[in-house]
C-alpha atoms as a PDB file:
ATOM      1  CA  UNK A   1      75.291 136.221  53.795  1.00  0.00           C
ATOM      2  CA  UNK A   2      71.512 135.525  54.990  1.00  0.00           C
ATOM      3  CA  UNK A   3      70.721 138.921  53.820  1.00  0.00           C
ATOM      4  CA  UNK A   4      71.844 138.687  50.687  1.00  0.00           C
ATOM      5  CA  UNK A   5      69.848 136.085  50.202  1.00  0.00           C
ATOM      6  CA  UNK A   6      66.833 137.148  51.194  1.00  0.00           C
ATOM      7  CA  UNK A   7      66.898 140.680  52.487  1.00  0.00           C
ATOM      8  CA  UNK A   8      64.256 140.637  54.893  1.00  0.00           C
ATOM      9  CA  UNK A   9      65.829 138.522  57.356  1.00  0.00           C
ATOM     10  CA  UNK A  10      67.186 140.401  59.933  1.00  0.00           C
ATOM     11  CA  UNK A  11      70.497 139.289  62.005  1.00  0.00           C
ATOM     12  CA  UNK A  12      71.065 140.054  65.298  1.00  0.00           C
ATOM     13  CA  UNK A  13      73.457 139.305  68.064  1.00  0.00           C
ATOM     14  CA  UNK A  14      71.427 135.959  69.099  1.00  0.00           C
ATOM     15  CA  UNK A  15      71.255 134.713  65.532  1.00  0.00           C
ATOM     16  CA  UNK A  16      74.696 135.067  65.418  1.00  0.00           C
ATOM     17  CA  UNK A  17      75.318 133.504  69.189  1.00  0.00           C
ATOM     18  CA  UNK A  18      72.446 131.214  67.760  1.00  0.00           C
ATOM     19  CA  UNK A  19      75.110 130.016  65.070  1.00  0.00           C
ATOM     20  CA  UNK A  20      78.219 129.702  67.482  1.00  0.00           C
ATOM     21  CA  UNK A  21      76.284 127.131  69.929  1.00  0.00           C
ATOM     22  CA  UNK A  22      75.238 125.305  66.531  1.00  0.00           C
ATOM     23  CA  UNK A  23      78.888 124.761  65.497  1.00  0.00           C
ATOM     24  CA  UNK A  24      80.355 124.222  68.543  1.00  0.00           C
ATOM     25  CA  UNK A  25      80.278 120.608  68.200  1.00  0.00           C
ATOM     26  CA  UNK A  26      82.257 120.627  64.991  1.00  0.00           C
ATOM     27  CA  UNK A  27      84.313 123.286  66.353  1.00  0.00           C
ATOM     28  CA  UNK A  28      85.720 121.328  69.000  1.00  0.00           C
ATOM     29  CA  UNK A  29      87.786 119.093  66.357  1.00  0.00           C
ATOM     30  CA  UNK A  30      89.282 122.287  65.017  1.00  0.00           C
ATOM     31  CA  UNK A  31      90.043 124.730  68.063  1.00  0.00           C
ATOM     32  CA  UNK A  32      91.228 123.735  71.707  1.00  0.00           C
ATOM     33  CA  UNK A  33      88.973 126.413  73.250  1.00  0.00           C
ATOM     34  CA  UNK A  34      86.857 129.473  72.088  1.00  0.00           C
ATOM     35  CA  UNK A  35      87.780 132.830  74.114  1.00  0.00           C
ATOM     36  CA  UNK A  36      84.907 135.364  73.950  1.00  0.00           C
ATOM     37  CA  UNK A  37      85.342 139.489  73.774  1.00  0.00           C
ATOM     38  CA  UNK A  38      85.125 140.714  77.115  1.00  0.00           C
ATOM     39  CA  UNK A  39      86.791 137.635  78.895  1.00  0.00           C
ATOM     40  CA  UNK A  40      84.308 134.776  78.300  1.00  0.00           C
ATOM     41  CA  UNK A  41      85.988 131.079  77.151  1.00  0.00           C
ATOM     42  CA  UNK A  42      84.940 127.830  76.784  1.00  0.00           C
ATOM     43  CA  UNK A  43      86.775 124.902  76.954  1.00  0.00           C
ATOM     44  CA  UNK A  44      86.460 121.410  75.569  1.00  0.00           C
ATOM     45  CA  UNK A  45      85.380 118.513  77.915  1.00  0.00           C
ATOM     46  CA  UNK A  46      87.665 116.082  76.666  1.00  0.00           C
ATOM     47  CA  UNK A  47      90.731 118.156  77.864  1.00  0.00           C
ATOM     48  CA  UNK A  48      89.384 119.310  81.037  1.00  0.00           C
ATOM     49  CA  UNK A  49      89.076 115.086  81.575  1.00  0.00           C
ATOM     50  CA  UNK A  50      92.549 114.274  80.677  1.00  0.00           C
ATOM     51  CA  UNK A  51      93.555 116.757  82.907  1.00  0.00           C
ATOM     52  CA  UNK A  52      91.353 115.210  85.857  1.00  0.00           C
ATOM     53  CA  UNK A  53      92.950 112.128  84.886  1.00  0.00           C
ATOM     54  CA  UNK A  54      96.442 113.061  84.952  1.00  0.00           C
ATOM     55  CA  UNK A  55      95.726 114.398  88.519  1.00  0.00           C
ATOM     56  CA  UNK A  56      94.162 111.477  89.835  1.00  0.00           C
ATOM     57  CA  UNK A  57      97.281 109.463  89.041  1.00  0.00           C
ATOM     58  CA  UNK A  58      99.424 111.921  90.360  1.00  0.00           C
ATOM     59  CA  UNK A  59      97.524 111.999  93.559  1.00  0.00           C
ATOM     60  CA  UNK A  60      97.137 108.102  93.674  1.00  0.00           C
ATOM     61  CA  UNK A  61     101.350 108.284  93.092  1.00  0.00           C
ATOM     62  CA  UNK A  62     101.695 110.979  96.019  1.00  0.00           C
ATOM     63  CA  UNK A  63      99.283 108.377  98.210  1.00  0.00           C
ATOM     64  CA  UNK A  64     101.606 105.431  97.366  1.00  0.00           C
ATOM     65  CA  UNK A  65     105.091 107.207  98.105  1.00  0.00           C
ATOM     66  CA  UNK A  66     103.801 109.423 101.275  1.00  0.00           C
ATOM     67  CA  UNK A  67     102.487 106.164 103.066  1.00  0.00           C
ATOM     68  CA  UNK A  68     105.827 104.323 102.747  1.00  0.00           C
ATOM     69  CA  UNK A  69     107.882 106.922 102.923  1.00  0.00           C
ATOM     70  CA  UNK A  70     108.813 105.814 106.704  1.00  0.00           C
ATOM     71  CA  UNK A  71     108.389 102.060 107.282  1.00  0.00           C
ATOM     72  CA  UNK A  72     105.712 101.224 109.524  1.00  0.00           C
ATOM     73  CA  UNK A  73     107.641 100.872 112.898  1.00  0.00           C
ATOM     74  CA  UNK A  74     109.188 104.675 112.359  1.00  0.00           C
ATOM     75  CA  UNK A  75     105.451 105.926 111.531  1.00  0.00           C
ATOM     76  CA  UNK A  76     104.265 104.174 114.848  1.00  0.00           C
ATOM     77  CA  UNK A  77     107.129 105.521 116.815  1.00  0.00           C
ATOM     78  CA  UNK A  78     106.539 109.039 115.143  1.00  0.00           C
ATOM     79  CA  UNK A  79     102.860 108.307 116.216  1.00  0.00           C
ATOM     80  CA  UNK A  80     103.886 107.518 119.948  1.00  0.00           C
ATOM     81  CA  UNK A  81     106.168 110.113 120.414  1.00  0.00           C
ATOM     82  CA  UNK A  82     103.779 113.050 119.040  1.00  0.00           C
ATOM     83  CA  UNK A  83     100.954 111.344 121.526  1.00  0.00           C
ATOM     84  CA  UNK A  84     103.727 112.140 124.462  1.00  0.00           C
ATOM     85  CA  UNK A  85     104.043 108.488 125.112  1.00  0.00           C
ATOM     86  CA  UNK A  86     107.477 107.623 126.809  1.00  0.00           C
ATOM     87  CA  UNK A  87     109.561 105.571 124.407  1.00  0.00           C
ATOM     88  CA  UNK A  88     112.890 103.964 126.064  1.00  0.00           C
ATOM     89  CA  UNK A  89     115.929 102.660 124.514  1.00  0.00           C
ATOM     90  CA  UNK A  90     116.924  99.609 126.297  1.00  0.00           C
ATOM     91  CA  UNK A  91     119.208  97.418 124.436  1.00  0.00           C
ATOM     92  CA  UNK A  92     121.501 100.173 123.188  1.00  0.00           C
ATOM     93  CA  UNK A  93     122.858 100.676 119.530  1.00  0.00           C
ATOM     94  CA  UNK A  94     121.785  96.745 118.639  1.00  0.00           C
ATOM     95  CA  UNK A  95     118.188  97.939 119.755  1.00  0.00           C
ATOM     96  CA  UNK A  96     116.135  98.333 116.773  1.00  0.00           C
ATOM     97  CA  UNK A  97     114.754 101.045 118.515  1.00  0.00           C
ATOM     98  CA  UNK A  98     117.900 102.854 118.274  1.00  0.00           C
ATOM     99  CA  UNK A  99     118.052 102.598 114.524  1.00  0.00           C
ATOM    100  CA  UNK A 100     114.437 103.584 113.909  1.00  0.00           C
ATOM    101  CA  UNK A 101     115.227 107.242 116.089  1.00  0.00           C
ATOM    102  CA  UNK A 102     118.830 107.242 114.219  1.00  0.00           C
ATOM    103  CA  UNK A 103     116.401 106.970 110.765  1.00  0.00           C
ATOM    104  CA  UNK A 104     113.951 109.082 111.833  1.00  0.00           C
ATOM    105  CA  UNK A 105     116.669 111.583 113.460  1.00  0.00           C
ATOM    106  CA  UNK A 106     118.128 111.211 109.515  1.00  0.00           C
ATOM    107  CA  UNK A 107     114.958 112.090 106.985  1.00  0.00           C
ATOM    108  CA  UNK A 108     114.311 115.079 109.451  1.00  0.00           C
ATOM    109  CA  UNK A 109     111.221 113.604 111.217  1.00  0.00           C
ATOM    110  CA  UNK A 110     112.523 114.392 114.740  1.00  0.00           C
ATOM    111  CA  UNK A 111     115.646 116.674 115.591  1.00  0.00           C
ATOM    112  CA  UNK A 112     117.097 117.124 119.131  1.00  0.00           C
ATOM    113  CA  UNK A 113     115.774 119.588 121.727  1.00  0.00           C
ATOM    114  CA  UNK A 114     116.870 122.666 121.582  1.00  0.00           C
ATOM    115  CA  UNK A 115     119.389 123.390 124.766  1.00  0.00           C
ATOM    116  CA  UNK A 116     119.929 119.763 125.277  1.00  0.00           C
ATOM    117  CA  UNK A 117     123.719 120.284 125.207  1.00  0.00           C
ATOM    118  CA  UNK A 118     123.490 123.650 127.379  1.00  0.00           C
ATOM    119  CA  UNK A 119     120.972 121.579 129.995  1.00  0.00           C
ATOM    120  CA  UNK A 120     123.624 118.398 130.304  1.00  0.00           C
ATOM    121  CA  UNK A 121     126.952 121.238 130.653  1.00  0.00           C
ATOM    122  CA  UNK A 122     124.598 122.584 133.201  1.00  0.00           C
ATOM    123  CA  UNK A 123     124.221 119.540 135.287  1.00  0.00           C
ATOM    124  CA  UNK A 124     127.951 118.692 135.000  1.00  0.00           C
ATOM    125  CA  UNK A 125     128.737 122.326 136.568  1.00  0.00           C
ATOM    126  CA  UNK A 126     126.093 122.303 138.954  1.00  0.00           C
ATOM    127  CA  UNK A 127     125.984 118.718 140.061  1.00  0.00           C
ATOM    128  CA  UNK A 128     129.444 117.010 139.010  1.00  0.00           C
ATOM    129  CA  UNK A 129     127.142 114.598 137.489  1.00  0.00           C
ATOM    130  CA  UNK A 130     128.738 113.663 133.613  1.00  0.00           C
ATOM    131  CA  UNK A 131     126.126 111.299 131.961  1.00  0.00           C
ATOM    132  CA  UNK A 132     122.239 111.462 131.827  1.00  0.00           C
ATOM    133  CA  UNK A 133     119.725 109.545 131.174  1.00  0.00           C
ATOM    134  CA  UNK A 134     120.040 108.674 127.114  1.00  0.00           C
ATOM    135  CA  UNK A 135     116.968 106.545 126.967  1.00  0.00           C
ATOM    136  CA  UNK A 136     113.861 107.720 126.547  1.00  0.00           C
ATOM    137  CA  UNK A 137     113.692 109.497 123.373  1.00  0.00           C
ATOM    138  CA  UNK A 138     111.230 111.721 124.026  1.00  0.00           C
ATOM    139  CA  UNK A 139     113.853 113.541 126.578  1.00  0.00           C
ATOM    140  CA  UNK A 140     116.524 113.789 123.709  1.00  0.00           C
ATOM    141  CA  UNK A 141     114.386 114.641 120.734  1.00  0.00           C
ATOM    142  CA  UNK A 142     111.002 116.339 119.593  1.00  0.00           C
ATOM    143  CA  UNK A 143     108.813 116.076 116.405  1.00  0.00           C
ATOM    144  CA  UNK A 144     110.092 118.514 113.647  1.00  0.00           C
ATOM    145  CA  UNK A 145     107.717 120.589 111.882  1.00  0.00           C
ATOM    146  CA  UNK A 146     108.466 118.207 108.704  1.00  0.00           C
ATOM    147  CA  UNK A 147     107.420 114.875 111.100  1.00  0.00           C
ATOM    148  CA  UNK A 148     104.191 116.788 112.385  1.00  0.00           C
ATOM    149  CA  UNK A 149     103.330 118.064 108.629  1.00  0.00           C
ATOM    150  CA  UNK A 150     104.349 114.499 107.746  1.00  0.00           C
ATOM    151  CA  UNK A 151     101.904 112.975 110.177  1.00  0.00           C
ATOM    152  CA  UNK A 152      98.878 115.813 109.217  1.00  0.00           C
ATOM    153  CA  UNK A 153      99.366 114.171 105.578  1.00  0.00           C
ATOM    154  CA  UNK A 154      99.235 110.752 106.167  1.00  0.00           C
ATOM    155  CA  UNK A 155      96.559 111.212 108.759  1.00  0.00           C
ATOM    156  CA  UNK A 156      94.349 111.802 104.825  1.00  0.00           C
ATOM    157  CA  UNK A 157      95.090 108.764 103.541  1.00  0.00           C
ATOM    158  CA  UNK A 158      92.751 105.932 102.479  1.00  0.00           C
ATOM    159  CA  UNK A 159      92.366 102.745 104.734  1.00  0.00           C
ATOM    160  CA  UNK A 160      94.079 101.196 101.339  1.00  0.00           C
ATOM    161  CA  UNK A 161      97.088 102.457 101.006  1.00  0.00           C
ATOM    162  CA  UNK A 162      98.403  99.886 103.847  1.00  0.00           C
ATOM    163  CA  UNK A 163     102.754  98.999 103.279  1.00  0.00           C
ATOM    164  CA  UNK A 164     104.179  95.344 104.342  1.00  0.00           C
ATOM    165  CA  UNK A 165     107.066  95.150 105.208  1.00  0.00           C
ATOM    166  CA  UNK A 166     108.951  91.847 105.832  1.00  0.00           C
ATOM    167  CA  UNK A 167     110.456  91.273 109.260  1.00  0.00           C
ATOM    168  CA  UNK A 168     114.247  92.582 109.767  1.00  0.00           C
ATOM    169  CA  UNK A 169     115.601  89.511 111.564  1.00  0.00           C
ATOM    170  CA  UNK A 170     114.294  87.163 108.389  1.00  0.00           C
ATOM    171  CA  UNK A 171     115.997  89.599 106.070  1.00  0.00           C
ATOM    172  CA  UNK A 172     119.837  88.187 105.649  1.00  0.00           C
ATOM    173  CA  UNK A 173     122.430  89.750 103.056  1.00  0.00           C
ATOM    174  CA  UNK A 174     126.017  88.500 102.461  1.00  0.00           C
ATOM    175  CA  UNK A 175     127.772  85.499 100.985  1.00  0.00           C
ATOM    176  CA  UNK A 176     124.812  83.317 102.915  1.00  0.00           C
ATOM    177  CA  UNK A 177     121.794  84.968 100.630  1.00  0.00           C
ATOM    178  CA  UNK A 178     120.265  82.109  98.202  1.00  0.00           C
ATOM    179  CA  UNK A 179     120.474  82.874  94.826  1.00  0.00           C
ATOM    180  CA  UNK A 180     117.105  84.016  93.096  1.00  0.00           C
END
């Protein structure tokens, strides 16, 4: 069109890159993104932030659910039993202890040792002996990989991200809960 004009003027591939980088700004209310010949693109800043956005919110989300995912006691007895601390049962099934190895035995955090069964038929053959020692956890069960990825992830999280939970005993359900 220039040279039409005024035939003198030259245009060359800069002019004409010169042009593109000129209209880019009004460009960006028409088109998403600009792809080049030979692979080249641009994209528009205000997408590229929404996106970043988006994924801080998801991560933020992730944050919130992975660090109460377990309640606190679980994620301490996790902590304990991956540090090869001995953890004992002493009260039996009414032990909380007991329920926080059943819960953690449940959402796949710990699983039973492998040849448990084949080590106690063992010692009844060998010994006459029928019961063993079912208290110390660490004897019956070891961290799965989920409970040691589990414990990797949460090992990232902000100082923050801290869960309360209210004490079990306080908790009451039943015909003797107040009404809200």
């Amino acid at each position: 069109m220039a040279h039409t004009i005024t035939p003198e003027v030259k245009v060359d591939g800069w002019s004409v890159a010169l042009l593109v980088i000129l209209f880019l700004p009004w460009l960006r209310t028409v088109f998403e993104s600009i792809d080049f010949p030979g692979g080249g693109s641009v994209k528009f800043r205000r997408e590229v932030k929404a996106e970043q956005e988006r994924q801080a919110k998801e991560i933020e989300a992730m944050w919130f659910l992975l660090g109460r995912f377990l309640q606190k006691p679980e994620r301490e007895l996790l902590q304990r039993l991956d540090k090869g601390e001995e953890v004992r049962v002493t009260d039996g099934p009414g032990d909380r202890l007991f329920h926080q190895v059943d819960s953690l035995r449940r959402t796949g955090m710990i699983a039973l040792k492998p040849g448990l069964r084949e080590k106690y038929q063992q010692l009844s053959t060998t010994t006459g002996q029928t019961s063993m020692d079912l208290t110390i956890v660490g004897d019956l069960y070891e961290i799965s990989d989920a409970g040691r990825k589990y414990l990797e992830l949460i090992a990232t999280l902000p100082d923050d991200i801290e869960q309360s939970y209210p004490d079990p005993s306080e908790l009451r359900t039943g015909p003797s809960t107040p009404s809200l």
